[in-house]
C-alpha atoms as a PDB file:
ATOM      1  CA  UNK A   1    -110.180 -34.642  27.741  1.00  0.00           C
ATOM      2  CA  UNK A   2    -111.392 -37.922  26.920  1.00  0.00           C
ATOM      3  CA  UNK A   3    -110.797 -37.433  23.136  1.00  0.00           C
ATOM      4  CA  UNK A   4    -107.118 -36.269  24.185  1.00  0.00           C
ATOM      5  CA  UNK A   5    -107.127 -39.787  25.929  1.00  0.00           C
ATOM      6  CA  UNK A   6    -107.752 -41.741  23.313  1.00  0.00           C
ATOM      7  CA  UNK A   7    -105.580 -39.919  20.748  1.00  0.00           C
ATOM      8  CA  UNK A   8    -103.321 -40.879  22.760  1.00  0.00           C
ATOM      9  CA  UNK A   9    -104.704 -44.177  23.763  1.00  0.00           C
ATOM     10  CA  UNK A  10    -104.720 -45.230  20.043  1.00  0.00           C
ATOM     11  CA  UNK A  11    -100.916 -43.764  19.219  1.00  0.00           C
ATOM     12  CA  UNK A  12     -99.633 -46.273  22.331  1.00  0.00           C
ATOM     13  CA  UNK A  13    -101.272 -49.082  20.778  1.00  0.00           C
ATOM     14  CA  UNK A  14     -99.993 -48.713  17.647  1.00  0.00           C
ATOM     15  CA  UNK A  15     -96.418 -47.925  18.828  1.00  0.00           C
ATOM     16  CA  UNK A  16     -96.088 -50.809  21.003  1.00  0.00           C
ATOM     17  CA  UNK A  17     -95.272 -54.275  20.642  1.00  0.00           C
ATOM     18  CA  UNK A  18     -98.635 -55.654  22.076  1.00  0.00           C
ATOM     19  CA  UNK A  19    -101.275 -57.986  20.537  1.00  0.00           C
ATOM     20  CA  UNK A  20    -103.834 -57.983  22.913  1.00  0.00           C
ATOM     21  CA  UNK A  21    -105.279 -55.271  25.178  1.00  0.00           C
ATOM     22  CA  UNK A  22    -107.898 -56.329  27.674  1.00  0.00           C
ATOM     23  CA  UNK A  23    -110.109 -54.890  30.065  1.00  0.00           C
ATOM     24  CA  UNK A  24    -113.266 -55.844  32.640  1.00  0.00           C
ATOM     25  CA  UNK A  25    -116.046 -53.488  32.824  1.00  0.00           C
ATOM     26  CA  UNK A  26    -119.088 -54.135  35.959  1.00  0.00           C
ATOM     27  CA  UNK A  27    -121.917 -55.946  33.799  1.00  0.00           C
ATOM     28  CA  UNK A  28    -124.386 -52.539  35.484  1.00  0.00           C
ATOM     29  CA  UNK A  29    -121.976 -50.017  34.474  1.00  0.00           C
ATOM     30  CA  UNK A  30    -123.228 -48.249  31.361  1.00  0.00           C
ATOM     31  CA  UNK A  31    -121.360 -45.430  30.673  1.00  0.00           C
ATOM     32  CA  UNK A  32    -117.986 -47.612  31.249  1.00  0.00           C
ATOM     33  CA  UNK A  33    -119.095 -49.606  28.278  1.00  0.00           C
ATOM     34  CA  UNK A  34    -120.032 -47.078  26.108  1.00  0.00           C
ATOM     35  CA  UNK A  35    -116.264 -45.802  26.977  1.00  0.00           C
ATOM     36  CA  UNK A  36    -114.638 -49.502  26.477  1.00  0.00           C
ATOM     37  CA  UNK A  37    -116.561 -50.037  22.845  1.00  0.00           C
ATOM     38  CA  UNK A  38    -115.615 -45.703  21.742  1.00  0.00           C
ATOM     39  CA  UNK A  39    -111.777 -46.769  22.704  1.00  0.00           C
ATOM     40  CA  UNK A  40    -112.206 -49.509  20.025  1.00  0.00           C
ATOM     41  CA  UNK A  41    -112.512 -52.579  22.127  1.00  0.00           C
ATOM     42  CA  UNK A  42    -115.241 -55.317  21.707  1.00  0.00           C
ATOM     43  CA  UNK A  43    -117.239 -57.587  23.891  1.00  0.00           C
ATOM     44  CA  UNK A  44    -115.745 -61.054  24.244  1.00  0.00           C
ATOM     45  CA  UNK A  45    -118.138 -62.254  27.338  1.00  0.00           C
ATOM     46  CA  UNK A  46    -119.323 -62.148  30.748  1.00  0.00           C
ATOM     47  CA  UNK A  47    -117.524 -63.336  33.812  1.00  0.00           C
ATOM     48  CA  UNK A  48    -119.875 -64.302  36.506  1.00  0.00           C
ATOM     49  CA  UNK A  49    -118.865 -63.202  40.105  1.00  0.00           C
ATOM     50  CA  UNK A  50    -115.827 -62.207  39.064  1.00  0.00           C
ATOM     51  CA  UNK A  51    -116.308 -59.218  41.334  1.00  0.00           C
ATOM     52  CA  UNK A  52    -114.731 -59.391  44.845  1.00  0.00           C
ATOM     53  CA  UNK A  53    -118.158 -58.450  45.975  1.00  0.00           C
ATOM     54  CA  UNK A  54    -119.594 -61.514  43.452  1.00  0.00           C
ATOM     55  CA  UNK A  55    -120.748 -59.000  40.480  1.00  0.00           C
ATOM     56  CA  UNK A  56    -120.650 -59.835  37.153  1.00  0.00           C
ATOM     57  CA  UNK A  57    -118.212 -58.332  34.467  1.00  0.00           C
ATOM     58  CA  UNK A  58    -117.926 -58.048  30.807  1.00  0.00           C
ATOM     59  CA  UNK A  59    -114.690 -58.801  29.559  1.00  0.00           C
ATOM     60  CA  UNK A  60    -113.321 -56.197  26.603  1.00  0.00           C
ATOM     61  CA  UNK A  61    -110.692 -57.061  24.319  1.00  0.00           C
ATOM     62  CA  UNK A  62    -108.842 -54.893  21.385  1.00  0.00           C
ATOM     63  CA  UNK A  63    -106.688 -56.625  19.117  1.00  0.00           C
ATOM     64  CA  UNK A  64    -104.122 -55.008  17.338  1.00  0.00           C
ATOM     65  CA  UNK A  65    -103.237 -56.207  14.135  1.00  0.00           C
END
């Protein structure tokens, strides 16, 4: 299923218009990292208490070129 996802993850990305695709991932989640960096995007940094609850997150970006 998740390799069905991002099939069809990466044909929306190159179909559409966009740039930039971003996404925040809880800084103590491990396995929704591991899934962020497999779908092909890259650490840019992390956001302290960005969390409603104030936890940290790591910002994800893919550029599309």
């Amino acid at each position: 299923m998740a390799r069905n996802f991002k099939e069809k993850f990466d044909i929306l990305v190159k179909t559409s218009k966009v740039k930039r695709i971003q996404t925040n991932v809880k800084a103590d989640f491990k396995l929704g990292h591991r899934f962020a960096e497999w779908l092909g995007f890259e650490k840019e940094g992390l956001m302290k208490y960005y969390g409603p609850d104030g936890s940290n997150y790591i910002r994800y970006a893919r550029i599309v070129i």
